[in-house]
N, C-alpha and C. Protein backbone atom coordinates (compact mmCIF):
# COMPACT_ATOMS: atom_id res chain seq x y z
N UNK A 1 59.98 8.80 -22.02
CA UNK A 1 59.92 7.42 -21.57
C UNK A 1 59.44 7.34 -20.12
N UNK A 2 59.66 8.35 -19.49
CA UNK A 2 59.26 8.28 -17.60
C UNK A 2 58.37 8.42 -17.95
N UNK A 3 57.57 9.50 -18.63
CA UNK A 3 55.95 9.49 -18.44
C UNK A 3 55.37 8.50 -18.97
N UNK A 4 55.44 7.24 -19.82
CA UNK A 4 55.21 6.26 -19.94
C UNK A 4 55.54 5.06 -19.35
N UNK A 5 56.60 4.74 -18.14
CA UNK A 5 56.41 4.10 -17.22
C UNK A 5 55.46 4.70 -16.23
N UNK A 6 55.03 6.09 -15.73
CA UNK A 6 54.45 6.11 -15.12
C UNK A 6 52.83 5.73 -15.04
N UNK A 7 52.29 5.81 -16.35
CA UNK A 7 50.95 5.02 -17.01
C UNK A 7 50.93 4.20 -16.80
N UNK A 8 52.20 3.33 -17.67
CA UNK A 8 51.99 1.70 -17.25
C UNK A 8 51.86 1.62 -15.48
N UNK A 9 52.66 2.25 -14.70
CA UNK A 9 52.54 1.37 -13.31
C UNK A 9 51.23 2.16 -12.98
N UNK A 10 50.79 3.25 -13.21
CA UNK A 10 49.09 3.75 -12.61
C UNK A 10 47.93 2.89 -13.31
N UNK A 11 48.34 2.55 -14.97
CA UNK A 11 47.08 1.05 -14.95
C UNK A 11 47.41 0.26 -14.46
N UNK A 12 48.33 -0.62 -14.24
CA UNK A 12 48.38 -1.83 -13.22
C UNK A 12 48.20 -1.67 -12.20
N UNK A 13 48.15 -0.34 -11.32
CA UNK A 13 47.63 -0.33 -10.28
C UNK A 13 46.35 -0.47 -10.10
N UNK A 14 45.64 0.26 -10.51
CA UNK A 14 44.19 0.24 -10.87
C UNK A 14 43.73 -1.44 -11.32
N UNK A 15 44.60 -1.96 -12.41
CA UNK A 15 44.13 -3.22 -12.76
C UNK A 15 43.90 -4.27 -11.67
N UNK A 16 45.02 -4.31 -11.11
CA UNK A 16 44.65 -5.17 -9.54
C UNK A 16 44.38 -4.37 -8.16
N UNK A 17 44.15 -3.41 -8.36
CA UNK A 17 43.10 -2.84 -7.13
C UNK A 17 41.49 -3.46 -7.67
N UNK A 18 41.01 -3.26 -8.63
CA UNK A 18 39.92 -3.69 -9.43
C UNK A 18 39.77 -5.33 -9.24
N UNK A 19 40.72 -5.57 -9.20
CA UNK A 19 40.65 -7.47 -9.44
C UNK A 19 40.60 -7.81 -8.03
N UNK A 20 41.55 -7.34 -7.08
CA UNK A 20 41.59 -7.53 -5.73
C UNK A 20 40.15 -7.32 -5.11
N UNK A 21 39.71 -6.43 -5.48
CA UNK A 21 38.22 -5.97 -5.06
C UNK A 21 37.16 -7.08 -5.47
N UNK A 22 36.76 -7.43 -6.49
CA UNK A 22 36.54 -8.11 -7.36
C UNK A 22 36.56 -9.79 -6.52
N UNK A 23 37.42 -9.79 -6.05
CA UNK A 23 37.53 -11.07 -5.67
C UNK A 23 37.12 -11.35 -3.92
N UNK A 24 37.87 -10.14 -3.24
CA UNK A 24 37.10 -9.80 -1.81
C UNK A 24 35.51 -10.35 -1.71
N UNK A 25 35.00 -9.25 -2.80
CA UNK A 25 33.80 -9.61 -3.04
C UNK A 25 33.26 -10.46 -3.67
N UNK A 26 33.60 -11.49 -4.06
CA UNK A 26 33.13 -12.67 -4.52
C UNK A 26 33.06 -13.49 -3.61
N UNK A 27 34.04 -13.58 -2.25
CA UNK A 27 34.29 -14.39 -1.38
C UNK A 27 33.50 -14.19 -0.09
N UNK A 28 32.99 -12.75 -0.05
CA UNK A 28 32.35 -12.01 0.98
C UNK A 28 30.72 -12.24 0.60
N UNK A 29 30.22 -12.75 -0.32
CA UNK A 29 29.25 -12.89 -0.52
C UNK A 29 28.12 -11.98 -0.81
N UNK A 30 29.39 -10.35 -0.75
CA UNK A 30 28.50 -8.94 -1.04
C UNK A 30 28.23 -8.77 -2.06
N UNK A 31 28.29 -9.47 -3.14
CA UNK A 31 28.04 -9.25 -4.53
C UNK A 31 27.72 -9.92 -5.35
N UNK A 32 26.52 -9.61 -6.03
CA UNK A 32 26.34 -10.37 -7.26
C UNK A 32 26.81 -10.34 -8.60
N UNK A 33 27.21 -11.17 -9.48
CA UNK A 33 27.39 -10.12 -10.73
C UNK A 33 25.81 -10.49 -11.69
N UNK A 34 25.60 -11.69 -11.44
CA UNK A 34 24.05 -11.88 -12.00
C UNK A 34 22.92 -11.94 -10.74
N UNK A 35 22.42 -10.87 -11.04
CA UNK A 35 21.21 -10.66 -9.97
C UNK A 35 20.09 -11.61 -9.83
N UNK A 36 20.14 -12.28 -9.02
CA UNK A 36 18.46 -13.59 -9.23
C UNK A 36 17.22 -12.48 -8.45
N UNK A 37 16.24 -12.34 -9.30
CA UNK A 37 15.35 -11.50 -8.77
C UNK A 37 14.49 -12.99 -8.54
N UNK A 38 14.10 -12.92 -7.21
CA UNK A 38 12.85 -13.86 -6.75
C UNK A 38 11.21 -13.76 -7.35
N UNK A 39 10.51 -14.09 -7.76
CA UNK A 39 9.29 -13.85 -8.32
C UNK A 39 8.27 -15.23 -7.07
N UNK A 40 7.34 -13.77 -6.98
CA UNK A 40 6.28 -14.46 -5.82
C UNK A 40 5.22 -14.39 -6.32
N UNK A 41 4.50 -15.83 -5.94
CA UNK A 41 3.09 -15.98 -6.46
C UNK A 41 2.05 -14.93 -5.88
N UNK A 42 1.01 -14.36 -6.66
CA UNK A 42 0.18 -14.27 -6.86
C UNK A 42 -1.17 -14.20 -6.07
N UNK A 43 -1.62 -14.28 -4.81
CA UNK A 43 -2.85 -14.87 -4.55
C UNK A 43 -4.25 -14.38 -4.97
N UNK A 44 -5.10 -14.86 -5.96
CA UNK A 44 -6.39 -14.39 -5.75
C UNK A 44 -7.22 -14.62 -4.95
N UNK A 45 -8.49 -14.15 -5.07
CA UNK A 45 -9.64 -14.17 -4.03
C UNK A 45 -10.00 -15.98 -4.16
N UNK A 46 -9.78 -16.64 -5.47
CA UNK A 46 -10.71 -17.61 -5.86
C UNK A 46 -9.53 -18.90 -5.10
N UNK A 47 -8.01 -18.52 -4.87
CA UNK A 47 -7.22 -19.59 -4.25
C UNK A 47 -7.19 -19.08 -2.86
N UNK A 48 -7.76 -18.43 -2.35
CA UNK A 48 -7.38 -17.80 -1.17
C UNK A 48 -8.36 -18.88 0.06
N UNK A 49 -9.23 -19.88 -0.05
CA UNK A 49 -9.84 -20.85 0.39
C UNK A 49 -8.63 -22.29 0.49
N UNK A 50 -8.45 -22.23 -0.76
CA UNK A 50 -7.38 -23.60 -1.12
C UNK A 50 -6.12 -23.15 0.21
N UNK A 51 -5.48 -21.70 0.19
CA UNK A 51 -4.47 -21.36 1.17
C UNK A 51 -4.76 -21.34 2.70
N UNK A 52 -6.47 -21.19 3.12
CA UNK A 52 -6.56 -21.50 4.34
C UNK A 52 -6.91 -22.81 4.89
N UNK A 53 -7.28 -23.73 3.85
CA UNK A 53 -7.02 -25.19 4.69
C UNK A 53 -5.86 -25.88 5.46
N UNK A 54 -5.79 -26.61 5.79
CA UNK A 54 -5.27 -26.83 7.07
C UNK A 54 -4.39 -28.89 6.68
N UNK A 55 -4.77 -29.52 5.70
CA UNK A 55 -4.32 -30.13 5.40
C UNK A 55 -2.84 -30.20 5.50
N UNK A 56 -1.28 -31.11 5.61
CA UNK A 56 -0.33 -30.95 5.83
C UNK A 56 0.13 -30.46 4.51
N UNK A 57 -0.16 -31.25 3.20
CA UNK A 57 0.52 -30.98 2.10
C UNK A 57 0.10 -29.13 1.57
N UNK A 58 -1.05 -28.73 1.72
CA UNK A 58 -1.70 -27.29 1.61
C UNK A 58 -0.71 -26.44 2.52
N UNK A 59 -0.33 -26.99 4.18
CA UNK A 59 0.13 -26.38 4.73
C UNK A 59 1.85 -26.19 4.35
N UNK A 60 2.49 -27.42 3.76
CA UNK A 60 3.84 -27.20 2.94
C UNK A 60 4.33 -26.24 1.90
N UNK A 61 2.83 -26.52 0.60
CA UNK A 61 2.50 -25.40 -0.16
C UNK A 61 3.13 -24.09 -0.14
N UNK A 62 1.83 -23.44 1.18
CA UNK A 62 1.87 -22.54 1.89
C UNK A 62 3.02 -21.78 2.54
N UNK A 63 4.02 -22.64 2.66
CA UNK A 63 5.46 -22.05 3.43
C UNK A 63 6.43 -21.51 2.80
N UNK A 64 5.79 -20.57 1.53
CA UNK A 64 6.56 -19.44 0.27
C UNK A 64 5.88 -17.71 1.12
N UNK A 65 6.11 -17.05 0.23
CA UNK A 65 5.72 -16.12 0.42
C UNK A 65 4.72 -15.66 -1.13
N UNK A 66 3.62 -15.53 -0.63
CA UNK A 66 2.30 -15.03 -1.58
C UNK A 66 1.88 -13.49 -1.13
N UNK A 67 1.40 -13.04 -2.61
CA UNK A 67 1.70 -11.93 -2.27
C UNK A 67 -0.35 -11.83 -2.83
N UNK A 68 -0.51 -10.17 -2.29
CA UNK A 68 -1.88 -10.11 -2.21
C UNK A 68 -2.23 -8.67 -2.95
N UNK A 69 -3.17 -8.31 -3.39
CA UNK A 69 -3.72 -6.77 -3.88
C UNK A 69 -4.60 -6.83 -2.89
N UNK A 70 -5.02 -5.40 -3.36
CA UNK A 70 -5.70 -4.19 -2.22
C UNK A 70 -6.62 -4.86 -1.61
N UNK A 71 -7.36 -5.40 -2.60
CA UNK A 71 -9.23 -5.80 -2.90
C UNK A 71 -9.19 -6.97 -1.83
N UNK A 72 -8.16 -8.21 -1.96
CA UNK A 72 -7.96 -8.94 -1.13
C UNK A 72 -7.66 -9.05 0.23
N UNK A 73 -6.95 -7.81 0.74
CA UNK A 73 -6.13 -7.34 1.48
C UNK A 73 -7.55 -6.81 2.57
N UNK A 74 -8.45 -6.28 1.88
CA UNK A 74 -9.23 -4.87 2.36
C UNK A 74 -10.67 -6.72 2.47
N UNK A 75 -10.95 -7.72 1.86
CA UNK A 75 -11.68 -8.18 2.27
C UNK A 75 -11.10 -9.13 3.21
N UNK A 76 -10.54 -9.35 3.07
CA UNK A 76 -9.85 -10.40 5.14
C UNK A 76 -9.55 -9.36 5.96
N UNK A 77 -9.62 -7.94 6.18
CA UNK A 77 -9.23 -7.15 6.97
C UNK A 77 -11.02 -6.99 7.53
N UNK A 78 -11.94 -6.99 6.29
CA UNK A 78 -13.13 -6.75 7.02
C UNK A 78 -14.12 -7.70 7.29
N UNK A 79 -13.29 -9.11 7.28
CA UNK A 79 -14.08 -10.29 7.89
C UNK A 79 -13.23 -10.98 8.73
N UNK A 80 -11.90 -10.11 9.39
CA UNK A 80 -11.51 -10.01 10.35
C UNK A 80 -10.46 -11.95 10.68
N UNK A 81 -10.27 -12.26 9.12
CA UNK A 81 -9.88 -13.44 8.79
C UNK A 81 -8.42 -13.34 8.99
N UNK A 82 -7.76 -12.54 8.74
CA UNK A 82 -6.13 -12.06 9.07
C UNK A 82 -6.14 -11.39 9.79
N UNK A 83 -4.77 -10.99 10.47
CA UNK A 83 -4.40 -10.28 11.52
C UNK A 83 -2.98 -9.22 10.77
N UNK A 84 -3.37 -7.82 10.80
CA UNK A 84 -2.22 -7.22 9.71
C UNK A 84 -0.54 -6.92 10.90
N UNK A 85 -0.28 -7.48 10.24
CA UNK A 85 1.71 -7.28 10.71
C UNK A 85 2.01 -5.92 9.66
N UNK A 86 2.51 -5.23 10.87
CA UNK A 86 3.24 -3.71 9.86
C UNK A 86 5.24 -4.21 9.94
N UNK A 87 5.64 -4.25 9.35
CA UNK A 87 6.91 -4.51 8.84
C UNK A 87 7.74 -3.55 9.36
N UNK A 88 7.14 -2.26 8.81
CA UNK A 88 8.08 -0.65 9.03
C UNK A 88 8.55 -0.78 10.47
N UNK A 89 9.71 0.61 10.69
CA UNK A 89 10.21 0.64 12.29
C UNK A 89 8.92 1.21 13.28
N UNK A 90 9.35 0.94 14.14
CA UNK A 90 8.39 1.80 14.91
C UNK A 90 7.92 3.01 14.90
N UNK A 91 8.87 4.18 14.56
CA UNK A 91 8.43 5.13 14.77
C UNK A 91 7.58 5.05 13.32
N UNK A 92 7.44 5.31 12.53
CA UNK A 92 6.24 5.17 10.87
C UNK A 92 5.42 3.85 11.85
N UNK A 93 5.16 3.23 12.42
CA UNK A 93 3.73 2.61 12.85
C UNK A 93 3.49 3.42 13.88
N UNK A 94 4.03 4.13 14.61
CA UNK A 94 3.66 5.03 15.71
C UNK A 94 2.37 6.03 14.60
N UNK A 95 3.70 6.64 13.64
CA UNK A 95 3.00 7.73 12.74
C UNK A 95 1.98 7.56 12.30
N UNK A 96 1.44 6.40 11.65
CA UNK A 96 0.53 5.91 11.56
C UNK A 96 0.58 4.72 11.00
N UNK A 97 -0.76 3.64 10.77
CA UNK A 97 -0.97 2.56 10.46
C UNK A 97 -2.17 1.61 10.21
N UNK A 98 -2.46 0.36 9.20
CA UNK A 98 -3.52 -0.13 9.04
C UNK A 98 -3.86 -0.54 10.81
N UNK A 99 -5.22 0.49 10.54
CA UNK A 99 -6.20 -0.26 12.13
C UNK A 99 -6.40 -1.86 12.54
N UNK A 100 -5.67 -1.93 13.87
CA UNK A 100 -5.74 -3.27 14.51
C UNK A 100 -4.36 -3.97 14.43
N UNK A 101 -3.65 -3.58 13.35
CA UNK A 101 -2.35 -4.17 12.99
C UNK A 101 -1.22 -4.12 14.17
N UNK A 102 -0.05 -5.16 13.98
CA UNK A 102 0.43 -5.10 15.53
C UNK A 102 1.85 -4.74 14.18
N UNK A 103 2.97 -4.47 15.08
CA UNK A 103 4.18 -4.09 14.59
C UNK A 103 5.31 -5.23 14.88
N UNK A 104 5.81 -5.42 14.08
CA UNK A 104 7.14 -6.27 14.41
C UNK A 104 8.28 -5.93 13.23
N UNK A 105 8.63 -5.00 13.79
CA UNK A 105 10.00 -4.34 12.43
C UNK A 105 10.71 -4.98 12.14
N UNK A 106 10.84 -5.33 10.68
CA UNK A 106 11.59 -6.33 10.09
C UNK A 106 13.03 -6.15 10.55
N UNK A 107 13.65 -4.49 10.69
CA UNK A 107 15.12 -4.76 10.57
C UNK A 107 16.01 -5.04 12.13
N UNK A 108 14.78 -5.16 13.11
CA UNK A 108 14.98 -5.45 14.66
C UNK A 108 14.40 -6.99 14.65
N UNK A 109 14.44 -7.40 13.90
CA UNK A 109 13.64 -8.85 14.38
C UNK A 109 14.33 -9.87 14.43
N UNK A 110 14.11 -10.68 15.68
CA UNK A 110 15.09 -11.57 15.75
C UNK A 110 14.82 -12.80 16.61
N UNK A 111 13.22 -13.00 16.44
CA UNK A 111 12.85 -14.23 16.67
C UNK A 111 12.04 -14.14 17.88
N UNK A 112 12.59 -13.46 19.04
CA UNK A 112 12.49 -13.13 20.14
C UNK A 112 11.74 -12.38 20.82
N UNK A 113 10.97 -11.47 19.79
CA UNK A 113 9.64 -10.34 20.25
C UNK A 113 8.78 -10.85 21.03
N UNK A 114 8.35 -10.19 22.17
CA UNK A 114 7.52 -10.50 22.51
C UNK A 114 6.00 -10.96 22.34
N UNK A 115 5.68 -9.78 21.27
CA UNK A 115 4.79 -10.12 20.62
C UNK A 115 4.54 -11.74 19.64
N UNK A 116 5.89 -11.83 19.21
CA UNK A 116 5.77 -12.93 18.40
C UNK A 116 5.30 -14.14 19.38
N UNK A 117 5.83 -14.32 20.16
CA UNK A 117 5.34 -15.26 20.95
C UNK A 117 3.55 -15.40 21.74
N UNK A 118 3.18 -13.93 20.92
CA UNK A 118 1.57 -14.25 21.24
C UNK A 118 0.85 -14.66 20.46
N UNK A 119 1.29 -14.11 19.21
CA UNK A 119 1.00 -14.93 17.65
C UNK A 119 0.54 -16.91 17.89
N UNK A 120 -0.46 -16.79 17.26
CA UNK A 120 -0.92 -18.30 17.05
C UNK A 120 -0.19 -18.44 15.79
N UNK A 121 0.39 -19.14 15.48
CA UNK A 121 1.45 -19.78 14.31
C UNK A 121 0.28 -20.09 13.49
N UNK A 122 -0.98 -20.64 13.89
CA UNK A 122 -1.93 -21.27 12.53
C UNK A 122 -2.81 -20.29 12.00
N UNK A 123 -2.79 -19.10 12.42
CA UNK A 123 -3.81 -18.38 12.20
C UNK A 123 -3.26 -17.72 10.61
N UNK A 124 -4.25 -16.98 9.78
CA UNK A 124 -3.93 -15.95 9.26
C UNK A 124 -2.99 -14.47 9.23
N UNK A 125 -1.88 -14.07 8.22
CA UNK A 125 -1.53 -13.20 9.14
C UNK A 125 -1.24 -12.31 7.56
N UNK A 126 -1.20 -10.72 7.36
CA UNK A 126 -0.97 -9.93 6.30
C UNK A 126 0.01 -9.16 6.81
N UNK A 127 1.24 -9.27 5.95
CA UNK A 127 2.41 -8.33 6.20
C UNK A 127 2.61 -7.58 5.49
N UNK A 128 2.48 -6.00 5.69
CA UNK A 128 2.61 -4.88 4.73
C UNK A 128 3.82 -4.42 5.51
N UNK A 129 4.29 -3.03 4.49
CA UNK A 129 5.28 -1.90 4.57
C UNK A 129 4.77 -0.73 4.07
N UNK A 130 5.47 -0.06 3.40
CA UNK A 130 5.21 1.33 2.63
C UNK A 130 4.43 1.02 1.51
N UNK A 131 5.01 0.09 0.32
CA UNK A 131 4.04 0.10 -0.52
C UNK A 131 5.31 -1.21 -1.40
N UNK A 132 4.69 -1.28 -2.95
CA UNK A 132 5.43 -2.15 -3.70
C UNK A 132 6.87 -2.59 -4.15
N UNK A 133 7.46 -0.85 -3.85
CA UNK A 133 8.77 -0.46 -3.97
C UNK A 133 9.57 -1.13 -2.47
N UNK A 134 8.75 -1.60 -1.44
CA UNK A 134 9.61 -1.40 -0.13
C UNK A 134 9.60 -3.17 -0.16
N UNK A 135 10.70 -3.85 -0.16
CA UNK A 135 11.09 -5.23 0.43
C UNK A 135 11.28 -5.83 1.83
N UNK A 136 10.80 -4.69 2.68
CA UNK A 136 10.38 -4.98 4.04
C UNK A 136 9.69 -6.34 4.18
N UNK A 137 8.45 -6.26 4.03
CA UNK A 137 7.30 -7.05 4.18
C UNK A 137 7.68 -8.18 3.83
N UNK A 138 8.46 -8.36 2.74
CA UNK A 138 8.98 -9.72 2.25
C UNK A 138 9.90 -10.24 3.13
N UNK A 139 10.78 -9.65 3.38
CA UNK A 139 12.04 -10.21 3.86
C UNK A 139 11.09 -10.93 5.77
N UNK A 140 10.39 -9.62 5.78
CA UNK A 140 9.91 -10.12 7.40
C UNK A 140 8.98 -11.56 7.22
N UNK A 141 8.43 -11.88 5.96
CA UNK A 141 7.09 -13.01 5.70
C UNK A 141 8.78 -13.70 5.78
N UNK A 142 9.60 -13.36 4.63
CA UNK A 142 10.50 -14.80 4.61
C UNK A 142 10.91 -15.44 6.20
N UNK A 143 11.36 -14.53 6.69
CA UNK A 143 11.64 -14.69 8.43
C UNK A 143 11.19 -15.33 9.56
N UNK A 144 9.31 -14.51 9.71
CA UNK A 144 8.32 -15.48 10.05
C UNK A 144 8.28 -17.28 9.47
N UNK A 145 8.10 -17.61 8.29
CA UNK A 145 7.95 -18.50 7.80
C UNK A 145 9.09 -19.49 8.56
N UNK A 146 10.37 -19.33 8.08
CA UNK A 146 11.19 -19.70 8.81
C UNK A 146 10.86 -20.64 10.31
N UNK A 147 10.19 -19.64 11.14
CA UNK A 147 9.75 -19.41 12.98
C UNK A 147 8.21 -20.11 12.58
N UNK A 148 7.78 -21.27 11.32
CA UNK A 148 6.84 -22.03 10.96
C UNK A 148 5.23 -21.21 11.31
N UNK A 149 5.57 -19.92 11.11
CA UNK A 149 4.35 -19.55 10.58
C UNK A 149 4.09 -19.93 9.44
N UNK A 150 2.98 -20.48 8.87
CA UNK A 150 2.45 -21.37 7.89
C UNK A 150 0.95 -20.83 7.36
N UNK A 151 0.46 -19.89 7.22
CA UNK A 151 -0.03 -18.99 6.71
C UNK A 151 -0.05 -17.32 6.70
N UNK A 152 1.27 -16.73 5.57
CA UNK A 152 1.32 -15.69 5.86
C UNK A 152 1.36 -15.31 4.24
N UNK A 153 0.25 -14.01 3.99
CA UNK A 153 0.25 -13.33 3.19
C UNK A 153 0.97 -11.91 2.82
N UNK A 154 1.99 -11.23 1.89
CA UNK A 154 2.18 -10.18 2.18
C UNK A 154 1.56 -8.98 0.87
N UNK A 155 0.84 -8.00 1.60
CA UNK A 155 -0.04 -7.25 0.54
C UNK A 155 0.65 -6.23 -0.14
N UNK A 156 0.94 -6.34 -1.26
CA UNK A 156 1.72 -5.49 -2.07
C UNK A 156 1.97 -4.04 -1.96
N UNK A 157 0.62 -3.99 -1.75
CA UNK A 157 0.06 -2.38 -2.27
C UNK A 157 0.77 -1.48 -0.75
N UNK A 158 0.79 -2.26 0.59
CA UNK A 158 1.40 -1.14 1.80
C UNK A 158 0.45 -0.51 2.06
N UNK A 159 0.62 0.07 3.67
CA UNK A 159 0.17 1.33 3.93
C UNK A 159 -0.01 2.80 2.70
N UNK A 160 0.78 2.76 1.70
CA UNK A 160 0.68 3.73 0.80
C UNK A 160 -0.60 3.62 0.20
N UNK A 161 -0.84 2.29 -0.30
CA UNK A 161 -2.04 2.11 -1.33
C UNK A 161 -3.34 1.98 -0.47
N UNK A 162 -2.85 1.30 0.58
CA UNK A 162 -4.21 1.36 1.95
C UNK A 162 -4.85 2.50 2.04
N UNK A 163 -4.02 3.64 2.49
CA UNK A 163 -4.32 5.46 2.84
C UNK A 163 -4.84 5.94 1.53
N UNK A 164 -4.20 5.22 0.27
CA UNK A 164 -4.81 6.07 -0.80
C UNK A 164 -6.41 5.62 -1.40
N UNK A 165 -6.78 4.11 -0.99
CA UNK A 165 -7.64 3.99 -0.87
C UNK A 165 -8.68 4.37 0.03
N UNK A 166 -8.06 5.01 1.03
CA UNK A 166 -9.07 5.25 2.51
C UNK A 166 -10.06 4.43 3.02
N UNK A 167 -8.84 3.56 3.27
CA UNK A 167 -9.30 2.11 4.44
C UNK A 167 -9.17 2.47 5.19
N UNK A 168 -9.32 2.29 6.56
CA UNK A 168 -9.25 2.45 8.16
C UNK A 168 -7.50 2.27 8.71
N UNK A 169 -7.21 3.22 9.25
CA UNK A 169 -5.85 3.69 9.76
C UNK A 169 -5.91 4.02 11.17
N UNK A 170 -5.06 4.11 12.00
CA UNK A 170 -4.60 4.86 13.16
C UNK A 170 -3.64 5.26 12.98
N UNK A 171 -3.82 6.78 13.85
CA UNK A 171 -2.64 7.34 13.89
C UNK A 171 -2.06 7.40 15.75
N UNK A 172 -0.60 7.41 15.76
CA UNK A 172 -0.12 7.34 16.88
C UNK A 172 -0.06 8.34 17.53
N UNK A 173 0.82 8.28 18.85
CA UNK A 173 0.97 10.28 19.30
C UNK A 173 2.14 11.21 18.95
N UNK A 174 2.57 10.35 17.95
CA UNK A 174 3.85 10.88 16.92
C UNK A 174 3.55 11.97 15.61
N UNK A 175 2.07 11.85 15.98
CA UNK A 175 1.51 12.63 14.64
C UNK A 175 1.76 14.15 14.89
């Protein structure tokens, strides 16, 4: 009979250690139990005119986060129509990076960069990371947007798919 009170009180312990937890985290906001995955549009080459007008309602549109492939990515980089934002920390843009691109690391950012404040808010701007797997780039477009940048693209593919295409890179003195 003892070793069967002792079960019963080790599952009930467990039962509301589990529930207690359970509820922490429901209140803490650390947890989901149904995951909302966000889904981002799309941009092709053929809407990518419609996204640089300048109209107010185009410019409302515009204040999501759109996402871009290579092809797209690699023709506003060589008609010099965007300006590429690297997402990653510093040291990986030190290591290297798409040529011309300025850095503003998503997980240091906080409105306040210097750089940001040289940024023209109306211009074009492409925010990469590592590649498709990395939510950098997003979280930093969501951020910007926020700080009414109002045209910002982020290119799927990253520095990964950039290098594997052998587009134009710099490397830092970290190499």
């Amino acid at each position: 009979m003892f070793k069967n009170i002792r079960w019963q009180i080790v599952l009930l312990v467990i039962i509301i250690s589990f529930a207690i937890g359970i509820l922490f985290n429901l209140m803490s906001g650390r947890m989901d139990f149904i995951r909302i995955e966000k889904v981002y549009e799309t941009l092709s080459a053929d809407s990518l005119n419609q996204f640089v007008t300048k109209d107010e309602q185009t410019i409302a549109e515009n204040a999501k986060v759109k996402l871009i492939d290579i092809e797209l990515a690699f023709k506003l980089y060589e008609s010099n129509e965007a300006l590429f934002i690297d997402a990653r920390d510093e040291n990986e843009f030190e290591f290297f990076h798409i040529k011309g691109a300025v850095s503003i690391p998503e997980y240091s950012f906080e409105g306040q960069d210097d750089i940001l404040n040289k940024l023209d808010k109306s211009k074009l701007y492409v925010v990469y990371c590592d590649g498709a797997d990395c939510g950098t780039s997003i979280r930093l477009a969501e951020k910007l947007i926020n700080y009414k940048f109002d045209r910002l693209l982020v290119f799927e593919g990253g520095i990964d798919e950039w290098e594997s295409a052998g587009y134009p890179i710099e490397f830092g003195d970290n190499q």
